[in-house]
C-alpha atoms as a PDB file:
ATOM      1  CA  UNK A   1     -18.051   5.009   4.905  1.00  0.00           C
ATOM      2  CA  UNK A   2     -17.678   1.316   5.652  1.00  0.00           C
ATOM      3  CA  UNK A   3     -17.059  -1.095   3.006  1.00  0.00           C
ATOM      4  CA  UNK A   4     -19.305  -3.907   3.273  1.00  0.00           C
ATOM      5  CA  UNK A   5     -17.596  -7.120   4.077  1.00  0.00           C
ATOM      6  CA  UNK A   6     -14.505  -5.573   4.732  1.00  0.00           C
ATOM      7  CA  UNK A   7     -13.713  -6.154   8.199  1.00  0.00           C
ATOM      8  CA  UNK A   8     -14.485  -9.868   8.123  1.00  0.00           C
ATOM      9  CA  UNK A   9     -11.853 -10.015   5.155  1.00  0.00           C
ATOM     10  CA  UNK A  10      -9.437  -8.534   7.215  1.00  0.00           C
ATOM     11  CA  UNK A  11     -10.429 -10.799   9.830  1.00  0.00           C
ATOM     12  CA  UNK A  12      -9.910 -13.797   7.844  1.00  0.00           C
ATOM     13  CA  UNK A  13      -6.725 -12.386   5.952  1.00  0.00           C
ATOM     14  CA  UNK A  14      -5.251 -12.081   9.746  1.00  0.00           C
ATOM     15  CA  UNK A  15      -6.116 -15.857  10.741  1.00  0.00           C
ATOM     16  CA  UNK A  16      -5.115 -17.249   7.659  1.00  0.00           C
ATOM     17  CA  UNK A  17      -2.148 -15.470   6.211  1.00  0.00           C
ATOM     18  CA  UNK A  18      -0.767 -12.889   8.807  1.00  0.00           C
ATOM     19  CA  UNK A  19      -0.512 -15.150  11.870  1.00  0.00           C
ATOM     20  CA  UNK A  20       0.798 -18.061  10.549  1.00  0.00           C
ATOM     21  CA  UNK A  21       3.264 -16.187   8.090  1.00  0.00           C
ATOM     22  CA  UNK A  22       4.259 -14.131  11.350  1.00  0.00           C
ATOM     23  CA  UNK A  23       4.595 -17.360  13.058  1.00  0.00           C
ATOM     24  CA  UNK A  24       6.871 -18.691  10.376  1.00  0.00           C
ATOM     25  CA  UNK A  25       8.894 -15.615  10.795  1.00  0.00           C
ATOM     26  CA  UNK A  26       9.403 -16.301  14.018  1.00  0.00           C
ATOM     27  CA  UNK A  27      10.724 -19.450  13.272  1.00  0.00           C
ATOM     28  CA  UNK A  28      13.146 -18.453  11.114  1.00  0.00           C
ATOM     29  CA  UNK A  29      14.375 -15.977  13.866  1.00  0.00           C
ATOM     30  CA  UNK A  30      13.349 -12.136  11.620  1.00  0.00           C
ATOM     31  CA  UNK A  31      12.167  -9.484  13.966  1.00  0.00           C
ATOM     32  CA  UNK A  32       9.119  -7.001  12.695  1.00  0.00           C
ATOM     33  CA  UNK A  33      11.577  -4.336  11.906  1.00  0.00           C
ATOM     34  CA  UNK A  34      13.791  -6.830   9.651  1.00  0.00           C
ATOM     35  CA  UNK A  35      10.432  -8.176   7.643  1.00  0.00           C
ATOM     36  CA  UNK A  36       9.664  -4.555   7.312  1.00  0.00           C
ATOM     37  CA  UNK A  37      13.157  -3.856   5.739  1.00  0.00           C
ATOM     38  CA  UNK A  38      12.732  -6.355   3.759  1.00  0.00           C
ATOM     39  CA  UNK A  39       9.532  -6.015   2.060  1.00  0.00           C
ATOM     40  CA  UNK A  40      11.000  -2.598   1.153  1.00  0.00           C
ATOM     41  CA  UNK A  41      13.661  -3.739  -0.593  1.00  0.00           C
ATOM     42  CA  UNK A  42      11.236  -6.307  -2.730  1.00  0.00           C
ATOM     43  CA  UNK A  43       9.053  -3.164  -3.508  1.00  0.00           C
ATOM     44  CA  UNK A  44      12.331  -2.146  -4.864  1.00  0.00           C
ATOM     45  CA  UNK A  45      13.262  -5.197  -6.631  1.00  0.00           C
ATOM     46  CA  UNK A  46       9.368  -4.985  -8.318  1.00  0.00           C
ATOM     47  CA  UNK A  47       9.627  -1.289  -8.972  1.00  0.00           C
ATOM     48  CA  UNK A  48      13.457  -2.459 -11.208  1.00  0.00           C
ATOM     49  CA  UNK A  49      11.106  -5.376 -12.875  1.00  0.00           C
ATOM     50  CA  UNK A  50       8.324  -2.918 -13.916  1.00  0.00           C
ATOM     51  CA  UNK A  51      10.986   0.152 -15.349  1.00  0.00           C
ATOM     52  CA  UNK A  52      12.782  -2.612 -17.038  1.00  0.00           C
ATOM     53  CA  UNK A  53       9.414  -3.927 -18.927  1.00  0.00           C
ATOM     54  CA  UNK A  54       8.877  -6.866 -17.180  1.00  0.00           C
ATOM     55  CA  UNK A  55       5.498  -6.449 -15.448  1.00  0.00           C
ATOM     56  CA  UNK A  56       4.160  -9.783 -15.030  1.00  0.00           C
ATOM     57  CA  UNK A  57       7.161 -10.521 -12.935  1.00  0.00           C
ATOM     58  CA  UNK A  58       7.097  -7.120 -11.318  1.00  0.00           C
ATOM     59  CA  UNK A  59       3.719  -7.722 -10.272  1.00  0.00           C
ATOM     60  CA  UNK A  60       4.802 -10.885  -8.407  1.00  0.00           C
ATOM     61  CA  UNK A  61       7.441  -9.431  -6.528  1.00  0.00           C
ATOM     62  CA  UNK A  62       5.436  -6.320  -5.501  1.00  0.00           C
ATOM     63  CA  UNK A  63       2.846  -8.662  -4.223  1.00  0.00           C
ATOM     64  CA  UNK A  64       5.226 -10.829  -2.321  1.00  0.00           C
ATOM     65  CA  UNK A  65       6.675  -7.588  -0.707  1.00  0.00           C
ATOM     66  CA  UNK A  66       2.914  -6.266  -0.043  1.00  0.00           C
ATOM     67  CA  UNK A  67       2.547 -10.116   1.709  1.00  0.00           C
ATOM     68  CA  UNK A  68       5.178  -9.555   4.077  1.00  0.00           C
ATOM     69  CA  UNK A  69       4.326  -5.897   5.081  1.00  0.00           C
ATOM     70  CA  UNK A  70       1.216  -7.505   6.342  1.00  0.00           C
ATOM     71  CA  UNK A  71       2.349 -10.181   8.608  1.00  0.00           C
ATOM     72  CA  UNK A  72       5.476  -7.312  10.586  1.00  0.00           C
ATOM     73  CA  UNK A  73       3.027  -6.345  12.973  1.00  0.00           C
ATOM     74  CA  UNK A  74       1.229  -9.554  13.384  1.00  0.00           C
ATOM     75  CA  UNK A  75       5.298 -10.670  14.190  1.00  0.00           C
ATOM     76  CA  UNK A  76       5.599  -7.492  16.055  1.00  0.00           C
ATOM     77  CA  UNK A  77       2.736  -8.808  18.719  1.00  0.00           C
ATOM     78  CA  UNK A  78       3.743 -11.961  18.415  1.00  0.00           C
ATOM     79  CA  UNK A  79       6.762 -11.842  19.679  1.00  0.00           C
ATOM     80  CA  UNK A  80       6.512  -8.719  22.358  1.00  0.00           C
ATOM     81  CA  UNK A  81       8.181  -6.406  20.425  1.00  0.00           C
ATOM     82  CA  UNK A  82       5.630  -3.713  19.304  1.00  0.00           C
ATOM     83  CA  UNK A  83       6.993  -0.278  19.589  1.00  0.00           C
ATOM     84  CA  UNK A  84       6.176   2.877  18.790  1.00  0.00           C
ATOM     85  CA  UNK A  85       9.171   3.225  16.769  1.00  0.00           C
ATOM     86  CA  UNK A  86       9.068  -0.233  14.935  1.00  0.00           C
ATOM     87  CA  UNK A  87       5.235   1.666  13.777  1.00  0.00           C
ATOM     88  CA  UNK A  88       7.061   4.349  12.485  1.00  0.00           C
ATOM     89  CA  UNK A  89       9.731   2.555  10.636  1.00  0.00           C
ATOM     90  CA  UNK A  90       6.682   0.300   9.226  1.00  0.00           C
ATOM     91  CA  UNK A  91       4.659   3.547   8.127  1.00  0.00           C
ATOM     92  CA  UNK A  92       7.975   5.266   6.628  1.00  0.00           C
ATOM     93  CA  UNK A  93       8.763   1.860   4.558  1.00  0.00           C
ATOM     94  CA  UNK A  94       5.413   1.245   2.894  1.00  0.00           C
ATOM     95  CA  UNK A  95       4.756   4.456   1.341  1.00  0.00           C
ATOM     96  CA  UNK A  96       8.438   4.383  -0.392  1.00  0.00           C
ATOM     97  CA  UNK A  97       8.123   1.024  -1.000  1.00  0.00           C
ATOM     98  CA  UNK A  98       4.629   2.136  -2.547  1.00  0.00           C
ATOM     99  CA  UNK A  99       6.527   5.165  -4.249  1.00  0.00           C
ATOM    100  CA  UNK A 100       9.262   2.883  -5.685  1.00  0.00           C
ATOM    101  CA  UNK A 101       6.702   1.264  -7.619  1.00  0.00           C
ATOM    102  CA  UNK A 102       5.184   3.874  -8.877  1.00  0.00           C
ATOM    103  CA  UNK A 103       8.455   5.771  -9.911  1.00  0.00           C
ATOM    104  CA  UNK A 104       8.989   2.192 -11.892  1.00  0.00           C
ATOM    105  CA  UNK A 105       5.968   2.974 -13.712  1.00  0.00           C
ATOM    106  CA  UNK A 106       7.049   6.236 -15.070  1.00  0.00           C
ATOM    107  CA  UNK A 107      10.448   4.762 -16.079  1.00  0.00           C
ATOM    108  CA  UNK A 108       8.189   2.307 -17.877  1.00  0.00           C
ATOM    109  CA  UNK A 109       6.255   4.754 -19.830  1.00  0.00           C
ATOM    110  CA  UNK A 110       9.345   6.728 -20.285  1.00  0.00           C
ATOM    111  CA  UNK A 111      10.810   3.425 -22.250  1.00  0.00           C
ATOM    112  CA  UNK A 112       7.906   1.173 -22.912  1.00  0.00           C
ATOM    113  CA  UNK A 113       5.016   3.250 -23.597  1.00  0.00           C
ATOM    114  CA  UNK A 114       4.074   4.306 -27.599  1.00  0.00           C
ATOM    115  CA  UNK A 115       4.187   8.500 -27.549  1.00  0.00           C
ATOM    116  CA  UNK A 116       0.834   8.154 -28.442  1.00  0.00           C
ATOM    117  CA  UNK A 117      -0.255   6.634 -24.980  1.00  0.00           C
ATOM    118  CA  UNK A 118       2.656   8.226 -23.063  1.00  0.00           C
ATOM    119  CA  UNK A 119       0.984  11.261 -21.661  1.00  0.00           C
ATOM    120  CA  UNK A 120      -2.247   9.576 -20.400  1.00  0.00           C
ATOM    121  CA  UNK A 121      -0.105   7.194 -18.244  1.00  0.00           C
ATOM    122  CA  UNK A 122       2.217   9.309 -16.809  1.00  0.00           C
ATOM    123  CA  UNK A 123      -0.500  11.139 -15.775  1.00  0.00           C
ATOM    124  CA  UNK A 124      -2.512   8.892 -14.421  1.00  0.00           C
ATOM    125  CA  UNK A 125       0.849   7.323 -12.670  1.00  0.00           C
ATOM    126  CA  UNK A 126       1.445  10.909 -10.958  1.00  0.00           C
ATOM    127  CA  UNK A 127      -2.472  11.059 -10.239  1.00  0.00           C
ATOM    128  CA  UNK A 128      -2.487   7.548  -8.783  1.00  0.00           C
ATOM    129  CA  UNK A 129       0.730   8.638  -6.348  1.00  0.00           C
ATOM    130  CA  UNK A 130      -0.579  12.180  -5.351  1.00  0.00           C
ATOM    131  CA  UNK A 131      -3.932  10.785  -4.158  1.00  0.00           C
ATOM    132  CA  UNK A 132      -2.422   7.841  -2.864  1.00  0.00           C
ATOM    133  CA  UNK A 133      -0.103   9.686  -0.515  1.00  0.00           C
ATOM    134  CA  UNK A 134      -2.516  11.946   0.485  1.00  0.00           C
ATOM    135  CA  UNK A 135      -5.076   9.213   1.819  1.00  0.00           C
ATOM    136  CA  UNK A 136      -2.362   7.940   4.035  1.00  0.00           C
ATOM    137  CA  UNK A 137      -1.294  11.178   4.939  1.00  0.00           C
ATOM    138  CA  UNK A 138      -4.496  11.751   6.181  1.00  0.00           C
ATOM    139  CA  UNK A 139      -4.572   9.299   8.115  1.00  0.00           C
ATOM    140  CA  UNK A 140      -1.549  10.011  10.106  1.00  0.00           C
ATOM    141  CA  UNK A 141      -2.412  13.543  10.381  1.00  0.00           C
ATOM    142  CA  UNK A 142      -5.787  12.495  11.775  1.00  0.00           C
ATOM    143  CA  UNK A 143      -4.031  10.114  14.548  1.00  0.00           C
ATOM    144  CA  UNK A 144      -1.765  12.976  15.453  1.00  0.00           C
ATOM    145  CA  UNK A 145      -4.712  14.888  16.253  1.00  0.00           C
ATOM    146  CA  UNK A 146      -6.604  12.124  17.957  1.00  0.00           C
ATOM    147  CA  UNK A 147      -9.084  11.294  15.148  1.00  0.00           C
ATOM    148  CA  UNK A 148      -8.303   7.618  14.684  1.00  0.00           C
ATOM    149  CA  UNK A 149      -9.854   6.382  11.321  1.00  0.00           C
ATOM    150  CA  UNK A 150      -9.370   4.202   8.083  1.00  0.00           C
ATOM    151  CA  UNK A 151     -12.305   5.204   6.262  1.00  0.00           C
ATOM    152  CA  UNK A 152     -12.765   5.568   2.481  1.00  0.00           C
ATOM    153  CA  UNK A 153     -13.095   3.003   0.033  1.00  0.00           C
ATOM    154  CA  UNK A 154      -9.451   3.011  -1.540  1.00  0.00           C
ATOM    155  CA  UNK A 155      -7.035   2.110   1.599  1.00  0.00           C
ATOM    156  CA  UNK A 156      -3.260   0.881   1.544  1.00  0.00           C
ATOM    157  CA  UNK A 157      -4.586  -2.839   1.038  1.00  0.00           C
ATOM    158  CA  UNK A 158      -6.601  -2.457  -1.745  1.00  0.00           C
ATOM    159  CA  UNK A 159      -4.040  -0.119  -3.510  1.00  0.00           C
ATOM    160  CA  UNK A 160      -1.317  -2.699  -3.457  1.00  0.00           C
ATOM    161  CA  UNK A 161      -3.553  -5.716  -4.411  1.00  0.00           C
ATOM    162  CA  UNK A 162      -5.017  -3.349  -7.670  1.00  0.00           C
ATOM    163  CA  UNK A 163      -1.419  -2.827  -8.426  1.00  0.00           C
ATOM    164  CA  UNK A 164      -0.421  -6.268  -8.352  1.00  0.00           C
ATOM    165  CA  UNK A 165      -3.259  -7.470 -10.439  1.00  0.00           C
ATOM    166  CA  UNK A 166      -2.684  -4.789 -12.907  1.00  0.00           C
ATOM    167  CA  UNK A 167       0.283  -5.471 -13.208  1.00  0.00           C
ATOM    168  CA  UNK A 168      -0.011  -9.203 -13.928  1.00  0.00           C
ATOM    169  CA  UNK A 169      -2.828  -8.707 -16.433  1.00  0.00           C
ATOM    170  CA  UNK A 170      -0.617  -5.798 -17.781  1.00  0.00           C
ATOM    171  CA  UNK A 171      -3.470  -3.424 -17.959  1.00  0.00           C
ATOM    172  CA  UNK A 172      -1.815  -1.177 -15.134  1.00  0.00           C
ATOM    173  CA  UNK A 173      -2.660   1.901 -16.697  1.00  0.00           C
ATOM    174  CA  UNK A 174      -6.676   1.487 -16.386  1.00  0.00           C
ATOM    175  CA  UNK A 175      -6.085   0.440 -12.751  1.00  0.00           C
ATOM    176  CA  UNK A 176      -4.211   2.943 -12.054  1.00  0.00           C
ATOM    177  CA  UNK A 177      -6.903   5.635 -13.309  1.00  0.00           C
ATOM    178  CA  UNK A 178      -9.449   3.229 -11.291  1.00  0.00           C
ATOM    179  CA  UNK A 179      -6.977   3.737  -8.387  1.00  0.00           C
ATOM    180  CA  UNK A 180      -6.679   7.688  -8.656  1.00  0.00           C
ATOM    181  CA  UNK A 181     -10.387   8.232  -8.671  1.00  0.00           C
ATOM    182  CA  UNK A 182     -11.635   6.213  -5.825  1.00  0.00           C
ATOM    183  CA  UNK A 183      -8.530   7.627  -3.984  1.00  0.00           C
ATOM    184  CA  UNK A 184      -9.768  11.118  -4.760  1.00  0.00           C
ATOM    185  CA  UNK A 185     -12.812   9.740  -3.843  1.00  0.00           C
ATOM    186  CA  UNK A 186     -11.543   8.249  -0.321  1.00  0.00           C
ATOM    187  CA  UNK A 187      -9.402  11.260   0.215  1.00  0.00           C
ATOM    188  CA  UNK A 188     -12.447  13.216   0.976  1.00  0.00           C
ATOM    189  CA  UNK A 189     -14.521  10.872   2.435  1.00  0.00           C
ATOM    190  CA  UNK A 190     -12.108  10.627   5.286  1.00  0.00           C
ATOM    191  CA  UNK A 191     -11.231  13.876   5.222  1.00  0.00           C
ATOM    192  CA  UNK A 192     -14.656  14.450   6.368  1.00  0.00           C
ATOM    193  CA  UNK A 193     -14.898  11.112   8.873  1.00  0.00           C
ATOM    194  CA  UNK A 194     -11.701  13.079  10.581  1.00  0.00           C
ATOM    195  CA  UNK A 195     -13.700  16.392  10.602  1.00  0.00           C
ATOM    196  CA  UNK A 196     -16.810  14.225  12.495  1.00  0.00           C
ATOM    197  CA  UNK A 197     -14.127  12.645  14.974  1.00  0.00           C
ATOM    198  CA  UNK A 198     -12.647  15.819  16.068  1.00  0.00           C
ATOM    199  CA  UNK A 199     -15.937  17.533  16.454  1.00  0.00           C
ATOM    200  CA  UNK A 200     -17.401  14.946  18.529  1.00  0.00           C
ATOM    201  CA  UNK A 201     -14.000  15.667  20.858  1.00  0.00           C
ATOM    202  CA  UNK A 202     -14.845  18.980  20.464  1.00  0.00           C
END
């Protein structure tokens, strides 16, 4: 399923922020694999802010790290340097950067969150991951088999943006119920855009 509007976001996301952030990269003389290393350890840096209680700032630091995973690959083709292996590294890095943050947010209900409210969150933190990691999963497994597909209405981009913003408006426990059902959600509508793929190979 094809979220309307989404491509020409992408499309203006990559002429406006990923090429000339990649660009100023370049400048500065980091190499894809280095701005992927990087944003990791800001994902880390967010996920310390969030456990320690400080979630506004957390949610500035995890979207400055989720800025800079987008522009490695623009810097990757940019500069020549796109490898198989610098995709790998890239994949590897964002889902424990993603994990980091989410691991901050049960150290945050752990210390943070009233008893009373303590349950729902965790859950919905461990609900949030699980569903998360699955969607991407999928689509790795799909590529491996030759199904090539980003389909479903809760990908990578959209999880890290909700994050951010719940975060900042400290509310993260209501996104990240919003963010475990339309995972869920997206988890089997590609599940089933991967099935269609595969069969049409068939």
């Amino acid at each position: 399923m094809a979220v309307p509007g989404r491509e020409q976001v992408r499309a203006a996301v990559l002429r406006y922020v990923e090429l000339p952030g990649a660009r100023f990269l370049r400048a500065l003389g980091f190499t894809a694999n280095a701005v992927t290393l990087l944003g990791f350890g800001i994902s880390v840096v967010a996920a310390y802010l969030v456990g320690s209680g400080w979630l506004v700032a957390g949610g500035i630091v995890f979207l400055l790290g989720g800025a800079l995973d987008l522009m490695d690959g623009a810097l990757a083709r940019l500069t020549g340097t796109a490898s198989p292996f610098g995709a790998l590294l890239d994949s590897v890095f964002d889902r424990l950067g993603e994990a980091a943050l989410f691991a901050g947010l049960a150290v945050y209900a752990i210390r943070e969150v009233s008893e009373s409210r303590q349950l729902f969150f965790i859950t919905v933190v461990l609900a949030a991951l699980i569903f998360s990691q699955v969607v991407s999963y999928l689509r790795a497994r799909g590529e491996g088999l030759g199904a090539f597909t980003r389909a479903g209405l809760m990908t990578r981009t959209e999880r890290v943006v909700l994050l951010g913003v719940g975060l900042l408006v400290q509310q993260i426990e209501w996104f990240l119920l919003f963010i475990a059902v339309v995972s869920c959600i997206t988890l089997w509508q590609r599940m089933f855009a991967i099935r269609d793929l595969l069969n049409k190979g068939g």
